[in-house]
C-alpha atoms as a PDB file:
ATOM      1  CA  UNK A   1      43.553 -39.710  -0.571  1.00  0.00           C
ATOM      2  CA  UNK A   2      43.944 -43.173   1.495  1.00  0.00           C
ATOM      3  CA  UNK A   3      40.073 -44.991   1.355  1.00  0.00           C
ATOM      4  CA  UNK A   4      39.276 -47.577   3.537  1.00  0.00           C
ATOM      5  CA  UNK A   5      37.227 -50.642   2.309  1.00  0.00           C
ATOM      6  CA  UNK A   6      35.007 -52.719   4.259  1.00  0.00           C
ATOM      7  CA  UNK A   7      34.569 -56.269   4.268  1.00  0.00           C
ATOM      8  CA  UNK A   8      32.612 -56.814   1.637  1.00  0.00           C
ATOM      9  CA  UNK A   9      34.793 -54.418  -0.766  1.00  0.00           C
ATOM     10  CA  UNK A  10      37.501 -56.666   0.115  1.00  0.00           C
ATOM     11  CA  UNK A  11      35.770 -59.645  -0.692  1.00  0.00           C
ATOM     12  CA  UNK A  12      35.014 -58.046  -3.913  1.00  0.00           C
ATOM     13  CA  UNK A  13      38.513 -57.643  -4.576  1.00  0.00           C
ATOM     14  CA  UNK A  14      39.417 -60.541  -3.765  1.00  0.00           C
ATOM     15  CA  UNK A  15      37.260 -62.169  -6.778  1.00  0.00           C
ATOM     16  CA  UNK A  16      39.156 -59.930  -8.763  1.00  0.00           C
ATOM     17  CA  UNK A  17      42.284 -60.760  -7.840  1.00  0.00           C
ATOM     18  CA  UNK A  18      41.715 -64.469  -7.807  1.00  0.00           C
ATOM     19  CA  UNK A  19      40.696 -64.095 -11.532  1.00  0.00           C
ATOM     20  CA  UNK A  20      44.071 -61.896 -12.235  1.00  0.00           C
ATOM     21  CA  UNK A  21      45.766 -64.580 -10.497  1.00  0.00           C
ATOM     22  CA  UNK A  22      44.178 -67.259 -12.863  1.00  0.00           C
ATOM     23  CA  UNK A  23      45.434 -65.214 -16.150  1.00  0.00           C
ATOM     24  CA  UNK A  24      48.861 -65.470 -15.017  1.00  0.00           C
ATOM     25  CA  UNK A  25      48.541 -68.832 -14.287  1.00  0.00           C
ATOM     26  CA  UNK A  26      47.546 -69.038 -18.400  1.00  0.00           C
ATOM     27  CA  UNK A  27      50.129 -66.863 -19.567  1.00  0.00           C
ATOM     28  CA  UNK A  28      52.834 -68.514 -17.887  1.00  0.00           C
ATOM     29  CA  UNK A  29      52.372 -71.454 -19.462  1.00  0.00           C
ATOM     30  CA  UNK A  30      52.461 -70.281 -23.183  1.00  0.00           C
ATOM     31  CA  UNK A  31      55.688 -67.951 -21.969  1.00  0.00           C
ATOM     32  CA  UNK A  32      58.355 -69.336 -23.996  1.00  0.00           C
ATOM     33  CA  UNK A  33      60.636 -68.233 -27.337  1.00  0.00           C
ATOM     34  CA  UNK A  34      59.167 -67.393 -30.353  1.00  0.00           C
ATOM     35  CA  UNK A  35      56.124 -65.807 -28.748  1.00  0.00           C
ATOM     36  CA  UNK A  36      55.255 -62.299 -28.675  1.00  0.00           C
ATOM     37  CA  UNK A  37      53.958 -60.070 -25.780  1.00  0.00           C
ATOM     38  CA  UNK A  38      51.561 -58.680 -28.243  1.00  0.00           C
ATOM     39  CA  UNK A  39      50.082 -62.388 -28.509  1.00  0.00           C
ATOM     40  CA  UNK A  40      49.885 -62.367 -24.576  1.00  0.00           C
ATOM     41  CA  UNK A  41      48.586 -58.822 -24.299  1.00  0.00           C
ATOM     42  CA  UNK A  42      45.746 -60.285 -26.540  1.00  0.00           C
ATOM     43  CA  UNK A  43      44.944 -63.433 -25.065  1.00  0.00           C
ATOM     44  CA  UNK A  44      45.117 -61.698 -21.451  1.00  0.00           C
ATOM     45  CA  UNK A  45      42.803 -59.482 -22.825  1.00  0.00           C
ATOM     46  CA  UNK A  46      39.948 -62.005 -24.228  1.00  0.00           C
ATOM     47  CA  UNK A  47      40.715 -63.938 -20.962  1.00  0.00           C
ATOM     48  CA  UNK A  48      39.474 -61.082 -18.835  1.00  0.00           C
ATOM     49  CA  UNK A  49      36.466 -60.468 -21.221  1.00  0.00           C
ATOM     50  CA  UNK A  50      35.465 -63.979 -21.031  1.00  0.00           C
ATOM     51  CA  UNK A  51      35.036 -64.062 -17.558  1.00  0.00           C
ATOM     52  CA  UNK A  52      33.057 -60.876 -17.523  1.00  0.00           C
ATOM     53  CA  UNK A  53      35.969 -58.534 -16.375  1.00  0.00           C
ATOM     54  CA  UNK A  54      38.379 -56.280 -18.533  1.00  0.00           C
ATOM     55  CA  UNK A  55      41.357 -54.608 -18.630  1.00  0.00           C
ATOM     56  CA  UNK A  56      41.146 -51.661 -16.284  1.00  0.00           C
ATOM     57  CA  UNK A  57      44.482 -50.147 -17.157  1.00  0.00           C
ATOM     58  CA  UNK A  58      43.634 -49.925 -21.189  1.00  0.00           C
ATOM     59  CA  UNK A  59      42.873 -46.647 -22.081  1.00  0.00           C
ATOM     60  CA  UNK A  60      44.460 -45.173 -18.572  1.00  0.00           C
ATOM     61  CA  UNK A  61      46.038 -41.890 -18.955  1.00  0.00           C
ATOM     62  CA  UNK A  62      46.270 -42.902 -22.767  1.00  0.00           C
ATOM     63  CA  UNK A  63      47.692 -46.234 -22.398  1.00  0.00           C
ATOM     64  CA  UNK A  64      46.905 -48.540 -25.419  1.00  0.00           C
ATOM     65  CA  UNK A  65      47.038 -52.128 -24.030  1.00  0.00           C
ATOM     66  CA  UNK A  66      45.700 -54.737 -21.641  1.00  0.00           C
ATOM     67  CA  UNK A  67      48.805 -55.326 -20.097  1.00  0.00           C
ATOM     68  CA  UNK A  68      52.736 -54.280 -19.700  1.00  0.00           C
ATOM     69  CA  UNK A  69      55.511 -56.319 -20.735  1.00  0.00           C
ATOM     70  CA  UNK A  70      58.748 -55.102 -19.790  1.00  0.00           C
ATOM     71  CA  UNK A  71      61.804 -57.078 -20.981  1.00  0.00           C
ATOM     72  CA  UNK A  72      64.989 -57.233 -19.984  1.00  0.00           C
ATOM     73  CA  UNK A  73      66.698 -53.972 -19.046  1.00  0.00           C
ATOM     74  CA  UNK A  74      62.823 -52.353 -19.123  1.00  0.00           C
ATOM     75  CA  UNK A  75      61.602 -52.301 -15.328  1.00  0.00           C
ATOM     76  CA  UNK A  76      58.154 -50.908 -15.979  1.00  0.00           C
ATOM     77  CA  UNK A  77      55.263 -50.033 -17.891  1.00  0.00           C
ATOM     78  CA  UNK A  78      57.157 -51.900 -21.321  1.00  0.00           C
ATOM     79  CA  UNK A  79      54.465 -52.023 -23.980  1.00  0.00           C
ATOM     80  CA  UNK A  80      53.470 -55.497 -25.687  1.00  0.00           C
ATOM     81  CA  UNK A  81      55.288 -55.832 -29.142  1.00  0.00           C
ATOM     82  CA  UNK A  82      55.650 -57.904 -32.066  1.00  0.00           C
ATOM     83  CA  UNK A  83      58.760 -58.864 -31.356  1.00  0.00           C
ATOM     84  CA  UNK A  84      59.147 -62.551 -30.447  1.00  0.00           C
ATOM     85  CA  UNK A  85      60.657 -63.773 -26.737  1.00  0.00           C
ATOM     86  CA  UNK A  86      64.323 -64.789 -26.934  1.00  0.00           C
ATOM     87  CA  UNK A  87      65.604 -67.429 -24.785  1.00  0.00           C
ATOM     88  CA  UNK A  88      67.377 -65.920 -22.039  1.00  0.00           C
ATOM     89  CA  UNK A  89      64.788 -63.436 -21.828  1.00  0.00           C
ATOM     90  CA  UNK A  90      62.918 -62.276 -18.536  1.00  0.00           C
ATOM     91  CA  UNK A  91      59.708 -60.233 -19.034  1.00  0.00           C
ATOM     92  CA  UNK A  92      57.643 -58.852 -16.658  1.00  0.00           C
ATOM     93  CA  UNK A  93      53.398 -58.758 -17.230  1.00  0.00           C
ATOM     94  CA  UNK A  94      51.563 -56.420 -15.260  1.00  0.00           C
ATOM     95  CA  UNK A  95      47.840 -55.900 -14.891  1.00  0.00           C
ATOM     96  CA  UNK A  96      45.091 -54.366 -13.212  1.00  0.00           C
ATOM     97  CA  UNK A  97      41.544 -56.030 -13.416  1.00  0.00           C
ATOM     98  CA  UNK A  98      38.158 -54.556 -13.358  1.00  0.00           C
ATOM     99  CA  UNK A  99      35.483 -57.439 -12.131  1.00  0.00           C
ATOM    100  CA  UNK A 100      32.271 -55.300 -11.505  1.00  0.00           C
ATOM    101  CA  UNK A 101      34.357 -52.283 -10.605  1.00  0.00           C
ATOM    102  CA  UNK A 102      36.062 -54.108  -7.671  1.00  0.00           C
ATOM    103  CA  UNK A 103      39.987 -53.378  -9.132  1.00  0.00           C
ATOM    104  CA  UNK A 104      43.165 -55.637  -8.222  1.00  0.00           C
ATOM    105  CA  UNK A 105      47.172 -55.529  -9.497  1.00  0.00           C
ATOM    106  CA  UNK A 106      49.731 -58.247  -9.847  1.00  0.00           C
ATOM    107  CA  UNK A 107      53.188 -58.000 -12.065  1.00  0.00           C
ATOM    108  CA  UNK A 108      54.834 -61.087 -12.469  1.00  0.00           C
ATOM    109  CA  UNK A 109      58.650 -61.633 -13.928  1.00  0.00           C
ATOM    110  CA  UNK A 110      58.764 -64.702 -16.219  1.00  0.00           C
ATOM    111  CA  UNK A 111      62.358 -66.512 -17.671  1.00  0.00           C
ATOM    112  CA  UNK A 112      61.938 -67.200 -21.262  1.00  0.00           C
ATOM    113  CA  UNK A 113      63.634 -70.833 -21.817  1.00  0.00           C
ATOM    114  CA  UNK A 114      66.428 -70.960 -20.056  1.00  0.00           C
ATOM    115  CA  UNK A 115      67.656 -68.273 -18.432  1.00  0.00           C
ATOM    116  CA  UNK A 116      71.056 -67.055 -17.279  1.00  0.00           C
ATOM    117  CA  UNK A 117      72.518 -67.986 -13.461  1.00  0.00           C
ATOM    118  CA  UNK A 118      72.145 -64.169 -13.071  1.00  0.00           C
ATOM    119  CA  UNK A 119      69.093 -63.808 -14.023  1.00  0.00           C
ATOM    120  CA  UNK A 120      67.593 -66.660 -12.190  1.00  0.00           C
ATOM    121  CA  UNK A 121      69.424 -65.177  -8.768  1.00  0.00           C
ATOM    122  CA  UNK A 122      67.461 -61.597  -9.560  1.00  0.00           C
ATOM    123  CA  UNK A 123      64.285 -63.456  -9.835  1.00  0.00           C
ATOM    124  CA  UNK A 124      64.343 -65.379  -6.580  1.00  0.00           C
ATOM    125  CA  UNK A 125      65.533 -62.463  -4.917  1.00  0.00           C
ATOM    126  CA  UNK A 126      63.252 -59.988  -6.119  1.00  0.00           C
ATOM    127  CA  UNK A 127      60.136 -62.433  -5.352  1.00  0.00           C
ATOM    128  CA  UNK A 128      61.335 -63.227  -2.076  1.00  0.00           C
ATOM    129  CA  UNK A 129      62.048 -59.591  -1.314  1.00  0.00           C
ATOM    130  CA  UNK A 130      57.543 -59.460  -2.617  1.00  0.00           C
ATOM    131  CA  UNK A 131      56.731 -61.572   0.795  1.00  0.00           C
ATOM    132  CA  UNK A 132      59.229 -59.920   3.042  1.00  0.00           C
ATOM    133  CA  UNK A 133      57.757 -56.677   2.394  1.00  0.00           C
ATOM    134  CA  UNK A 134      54.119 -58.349   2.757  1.00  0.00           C
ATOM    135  CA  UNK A 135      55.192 -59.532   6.263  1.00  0.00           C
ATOM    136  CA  UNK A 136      55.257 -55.904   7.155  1.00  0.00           C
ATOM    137  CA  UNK A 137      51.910 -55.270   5.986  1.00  0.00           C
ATOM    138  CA  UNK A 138      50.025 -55.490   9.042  1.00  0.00           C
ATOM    139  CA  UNK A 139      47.866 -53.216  11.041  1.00  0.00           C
ATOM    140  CA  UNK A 140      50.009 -50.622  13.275  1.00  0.00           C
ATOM    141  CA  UNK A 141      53.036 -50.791  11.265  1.00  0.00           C
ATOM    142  CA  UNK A 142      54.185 -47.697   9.195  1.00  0.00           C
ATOM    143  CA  UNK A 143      54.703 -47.577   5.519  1.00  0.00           C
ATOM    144  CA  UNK A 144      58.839 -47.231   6.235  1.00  0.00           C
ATOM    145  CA  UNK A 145      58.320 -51.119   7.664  1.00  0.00           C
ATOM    146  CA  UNK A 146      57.813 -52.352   4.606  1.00  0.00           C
ATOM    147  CA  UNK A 147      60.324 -50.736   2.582  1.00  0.00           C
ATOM    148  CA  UNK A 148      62.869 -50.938   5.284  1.00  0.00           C
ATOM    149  CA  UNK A 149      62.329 -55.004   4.745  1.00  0.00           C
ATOM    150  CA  UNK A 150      62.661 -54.906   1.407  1.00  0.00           C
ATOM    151  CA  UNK A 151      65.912 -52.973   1.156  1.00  0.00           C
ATOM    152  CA  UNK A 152      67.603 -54.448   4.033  1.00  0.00           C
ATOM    153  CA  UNK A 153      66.817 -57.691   2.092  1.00  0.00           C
ATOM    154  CA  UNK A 154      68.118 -56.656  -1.250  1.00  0.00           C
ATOM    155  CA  UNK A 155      71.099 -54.433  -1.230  1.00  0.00           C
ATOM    156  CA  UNK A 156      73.076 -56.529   1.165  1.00  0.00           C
ATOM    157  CA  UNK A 157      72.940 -58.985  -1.956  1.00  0.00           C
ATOM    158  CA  UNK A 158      74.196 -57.010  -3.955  1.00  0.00           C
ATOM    159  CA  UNK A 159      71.355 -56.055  -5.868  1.00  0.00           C
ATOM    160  CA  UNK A 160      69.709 -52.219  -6.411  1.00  0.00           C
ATOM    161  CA  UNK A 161      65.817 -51.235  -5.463  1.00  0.00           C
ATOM    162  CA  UNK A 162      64.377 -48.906  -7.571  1.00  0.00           C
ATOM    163  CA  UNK A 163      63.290 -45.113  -5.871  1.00  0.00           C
ATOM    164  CA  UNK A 164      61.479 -43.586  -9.205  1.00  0.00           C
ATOM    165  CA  UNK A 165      58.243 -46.067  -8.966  1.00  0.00           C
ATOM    166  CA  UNK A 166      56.375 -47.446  -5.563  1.00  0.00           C
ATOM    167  CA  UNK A 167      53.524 -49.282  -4.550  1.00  0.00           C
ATOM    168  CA  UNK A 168      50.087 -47.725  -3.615  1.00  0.00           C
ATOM    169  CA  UNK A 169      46.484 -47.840  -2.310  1.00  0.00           C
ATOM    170  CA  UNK A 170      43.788 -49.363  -4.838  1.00  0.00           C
ATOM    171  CA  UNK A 171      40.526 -49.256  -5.575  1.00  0.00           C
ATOM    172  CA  UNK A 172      38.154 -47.935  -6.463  1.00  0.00           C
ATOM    173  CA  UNK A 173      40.749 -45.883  -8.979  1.00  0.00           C
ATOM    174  CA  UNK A 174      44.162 -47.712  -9.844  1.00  0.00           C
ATOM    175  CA  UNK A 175      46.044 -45.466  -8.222  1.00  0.00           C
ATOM    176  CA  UNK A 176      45.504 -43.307  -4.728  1.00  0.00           C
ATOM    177  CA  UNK A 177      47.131 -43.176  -1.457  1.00  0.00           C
ATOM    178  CA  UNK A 178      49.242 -43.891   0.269  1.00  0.00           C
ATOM    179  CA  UNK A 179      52.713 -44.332  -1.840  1.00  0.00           C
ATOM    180  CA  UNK A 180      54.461 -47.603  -0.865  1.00  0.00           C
ATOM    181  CA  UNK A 181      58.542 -46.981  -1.449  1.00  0.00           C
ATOM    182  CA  UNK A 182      60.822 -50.592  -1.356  1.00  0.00           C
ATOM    183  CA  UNK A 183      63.415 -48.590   0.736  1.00  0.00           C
ATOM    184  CA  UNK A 184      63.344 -46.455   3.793  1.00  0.00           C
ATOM    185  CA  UNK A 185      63.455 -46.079   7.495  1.00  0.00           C
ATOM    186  CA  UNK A 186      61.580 -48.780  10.102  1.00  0.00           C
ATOM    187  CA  UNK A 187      58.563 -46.522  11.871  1.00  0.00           C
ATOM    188  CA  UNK A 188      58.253 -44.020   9.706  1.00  0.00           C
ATOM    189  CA  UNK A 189      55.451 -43.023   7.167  1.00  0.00           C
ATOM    190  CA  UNK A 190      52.233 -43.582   7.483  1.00  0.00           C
ATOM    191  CA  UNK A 191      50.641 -46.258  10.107  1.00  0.00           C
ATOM    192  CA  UNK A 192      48.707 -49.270   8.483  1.00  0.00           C
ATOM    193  CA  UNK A 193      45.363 -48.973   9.377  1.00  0.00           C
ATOM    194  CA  UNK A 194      42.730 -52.007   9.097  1.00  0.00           C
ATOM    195  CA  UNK A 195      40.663 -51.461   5.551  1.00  0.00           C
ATOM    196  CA  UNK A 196      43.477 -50.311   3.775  1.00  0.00           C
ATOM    197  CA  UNK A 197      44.306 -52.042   0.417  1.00  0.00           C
ATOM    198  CA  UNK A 198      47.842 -51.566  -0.851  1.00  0.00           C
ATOM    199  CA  UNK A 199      50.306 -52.796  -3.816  1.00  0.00           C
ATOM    200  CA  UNK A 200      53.562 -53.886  -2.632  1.00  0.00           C
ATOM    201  CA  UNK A 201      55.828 -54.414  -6.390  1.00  0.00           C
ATOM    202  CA  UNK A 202      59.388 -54.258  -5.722  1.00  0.00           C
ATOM    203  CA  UNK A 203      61.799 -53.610  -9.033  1.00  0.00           C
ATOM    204  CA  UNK A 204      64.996 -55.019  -8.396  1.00  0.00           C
ATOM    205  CA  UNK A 205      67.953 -54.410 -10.365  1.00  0.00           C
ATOM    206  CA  UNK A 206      71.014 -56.203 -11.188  1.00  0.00           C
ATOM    207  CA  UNK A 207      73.222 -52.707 -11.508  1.00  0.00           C
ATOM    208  CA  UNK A 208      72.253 -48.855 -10.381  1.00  0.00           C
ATOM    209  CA  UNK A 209      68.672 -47.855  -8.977  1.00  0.00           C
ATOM    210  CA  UNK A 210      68.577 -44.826 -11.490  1.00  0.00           C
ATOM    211  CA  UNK A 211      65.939 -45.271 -14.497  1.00  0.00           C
ATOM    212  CA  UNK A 212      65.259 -43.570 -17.318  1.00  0.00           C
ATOM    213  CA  UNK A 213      62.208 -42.594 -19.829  1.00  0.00           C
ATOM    214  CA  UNK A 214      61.779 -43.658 -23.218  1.00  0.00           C
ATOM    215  CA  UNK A 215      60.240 -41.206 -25.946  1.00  0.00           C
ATOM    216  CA  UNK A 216      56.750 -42.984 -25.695  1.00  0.00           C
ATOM    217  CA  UNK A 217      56.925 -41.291 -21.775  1.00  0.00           C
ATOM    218  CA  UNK A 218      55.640 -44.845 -20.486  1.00  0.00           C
ATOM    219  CA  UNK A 219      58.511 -47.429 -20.854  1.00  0.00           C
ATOM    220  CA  UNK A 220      61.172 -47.158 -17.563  1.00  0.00           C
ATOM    221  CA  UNK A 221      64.500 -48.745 -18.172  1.00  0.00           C
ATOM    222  CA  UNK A 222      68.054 -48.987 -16.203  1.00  0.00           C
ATOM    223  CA  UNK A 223      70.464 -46.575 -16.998  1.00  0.00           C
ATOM    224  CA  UNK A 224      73.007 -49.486 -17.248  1.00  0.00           C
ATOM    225  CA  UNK A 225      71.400 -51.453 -19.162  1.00  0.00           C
ATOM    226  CA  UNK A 226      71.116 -54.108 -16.285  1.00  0.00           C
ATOM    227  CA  UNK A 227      68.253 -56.567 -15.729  1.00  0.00           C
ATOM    228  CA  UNK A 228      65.284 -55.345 -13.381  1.00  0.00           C
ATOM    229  CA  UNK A 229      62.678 -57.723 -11.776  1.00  0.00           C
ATOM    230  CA  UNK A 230      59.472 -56.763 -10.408  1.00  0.00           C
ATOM    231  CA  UNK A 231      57.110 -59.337  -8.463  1.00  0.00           C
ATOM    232  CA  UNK A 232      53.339 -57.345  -7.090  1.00  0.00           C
ATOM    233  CA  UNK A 233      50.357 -58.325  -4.847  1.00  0.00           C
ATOM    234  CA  UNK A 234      47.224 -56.725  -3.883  1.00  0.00           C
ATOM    235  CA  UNK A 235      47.408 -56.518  -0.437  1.00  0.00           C
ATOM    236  CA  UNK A 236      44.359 -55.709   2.092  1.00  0.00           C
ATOM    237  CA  UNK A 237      45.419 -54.703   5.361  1.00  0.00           C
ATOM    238  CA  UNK A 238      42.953 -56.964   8.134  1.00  0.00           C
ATOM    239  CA  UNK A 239      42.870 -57.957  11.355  1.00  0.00           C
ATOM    240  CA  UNK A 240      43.856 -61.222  11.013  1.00  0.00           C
ATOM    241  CA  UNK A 241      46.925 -59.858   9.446  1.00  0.00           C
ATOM    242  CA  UNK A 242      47.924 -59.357   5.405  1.00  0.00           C
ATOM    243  CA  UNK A 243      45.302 -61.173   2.759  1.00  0.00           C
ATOM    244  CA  UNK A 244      47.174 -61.522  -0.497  1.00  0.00           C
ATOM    245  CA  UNK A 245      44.299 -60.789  -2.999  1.00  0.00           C
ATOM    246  CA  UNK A 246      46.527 -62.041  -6.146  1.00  0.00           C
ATOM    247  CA  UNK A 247      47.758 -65.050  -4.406  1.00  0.00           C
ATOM    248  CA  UNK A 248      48.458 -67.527  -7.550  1.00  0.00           C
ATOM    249  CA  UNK A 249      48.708 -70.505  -4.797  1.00  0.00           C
END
């Protein structure tokens, strides 16, 4: 089901997101080795609560914490653990706040110290890939525009886009129509239509596309073992063109 929101739904969102936006701001700057995503999940957490919103994705389907944190080879839905941040590291928080029931989503990928060549190249990439799929994100396109930007971005650098996980529509449930794939065909899909509010979160691997499931039937990894990136912004869909919602500018 695709809702539309009006004006002052956006708005509403919009607080949210600018408040999502200002706990990655915080976490980035205590990202470093020797701490643990636990210790983030947890101060993202009392962040949230402090400024009256919380944490819509605990307790979704089952899921235990505030945030994810996906390391490494991990390209989704990682869960916060007790094991410290190594330098060379990249992890990836994701969230979804609640302020007053108005929702909004934002993964960011972080380097932990210094990072590899490599992994600095996926980074930009995958983040620049984020605004070339935003670009698309305007009333009268089709869904296909924005993955088609995305891909023909990505692969001709030699880098993968993952198929198994897309964006979506948000709010007032985390997840609802329509889908939002980082690959496909220009003018086909669905047509943007003014009101819409979407995720666009591009993973981005180093090796294959292909993921697999760990046992706890959350955590998506590479099948390779290769690094994966993923950069995500709310997204409402306006006359006046795309309005980031997460914008951390």
């Amino acid at each position: 089901m695709i809702t539309l929101k009006t004006k002052r739904e956006i708005a509403l969102m919009h607080e949210s997101g600018k408040l999502l936006a200002a706990c990655h701001q915080q976490l980035a700057k205590l990202i470093e080795p020797g701490i643990t995503t636990m210790e983030l999940d947890r101060i993202a957490e009392k962040f949230l609560l402090q400024h009256g919103a919380k944490p819509e994705q605990k307790g979704y389907k089952g899921y235990p914490n505030a945030t994810c944190a996906s390391i490494n080879d991990e390209i989704c839905h990682g869960f916060p653990r007790k094991t410290p941040l190594r330098e060379g590291d990249i992890v990836t928080i994701d969230m979804v706040v609640n302020l007053g029931g108005a929702l909004a989503d934002s993964a960011w990928s972080y380097g932990v110290g210094r990072i590899s060549p490599e992994a600095e190249g996926l980074l930009q990439v995958t983040k620049e890939a984020l605004y070339k799929g935003i670009e698309q994100a305007v009333a009268g396109n089709r869904i296909g525009d924005i993955g088609h930007a995305i891909q023909s971005y990505v692969e001709p650098k030699g880098y993968s886009v993952v198929r198994d996980f897309t964006g979506h529509g948000i709010g007032p449930t985390i997840h609802e129509g329509p889908h939002i794939p980082h690959f496909g065909l220009p003018g086909r899909g669905v047509r943007l239509k003014e009101g819409m509010v979407i995720t666009i979160e591009p993973m981005i691997n180093i090796g294959a596309w292909q993921s697999k499931m760990d046992d706890n039937n959350w955590t998506a990894r590479t099948v390779d073992g290769s690094l994966s990136a993923q950069y995500e912004h709310t997204i409402a869909i306006t006359e006046e063109g795309p309005l980031l919602l997460t914008a951390q500018e």
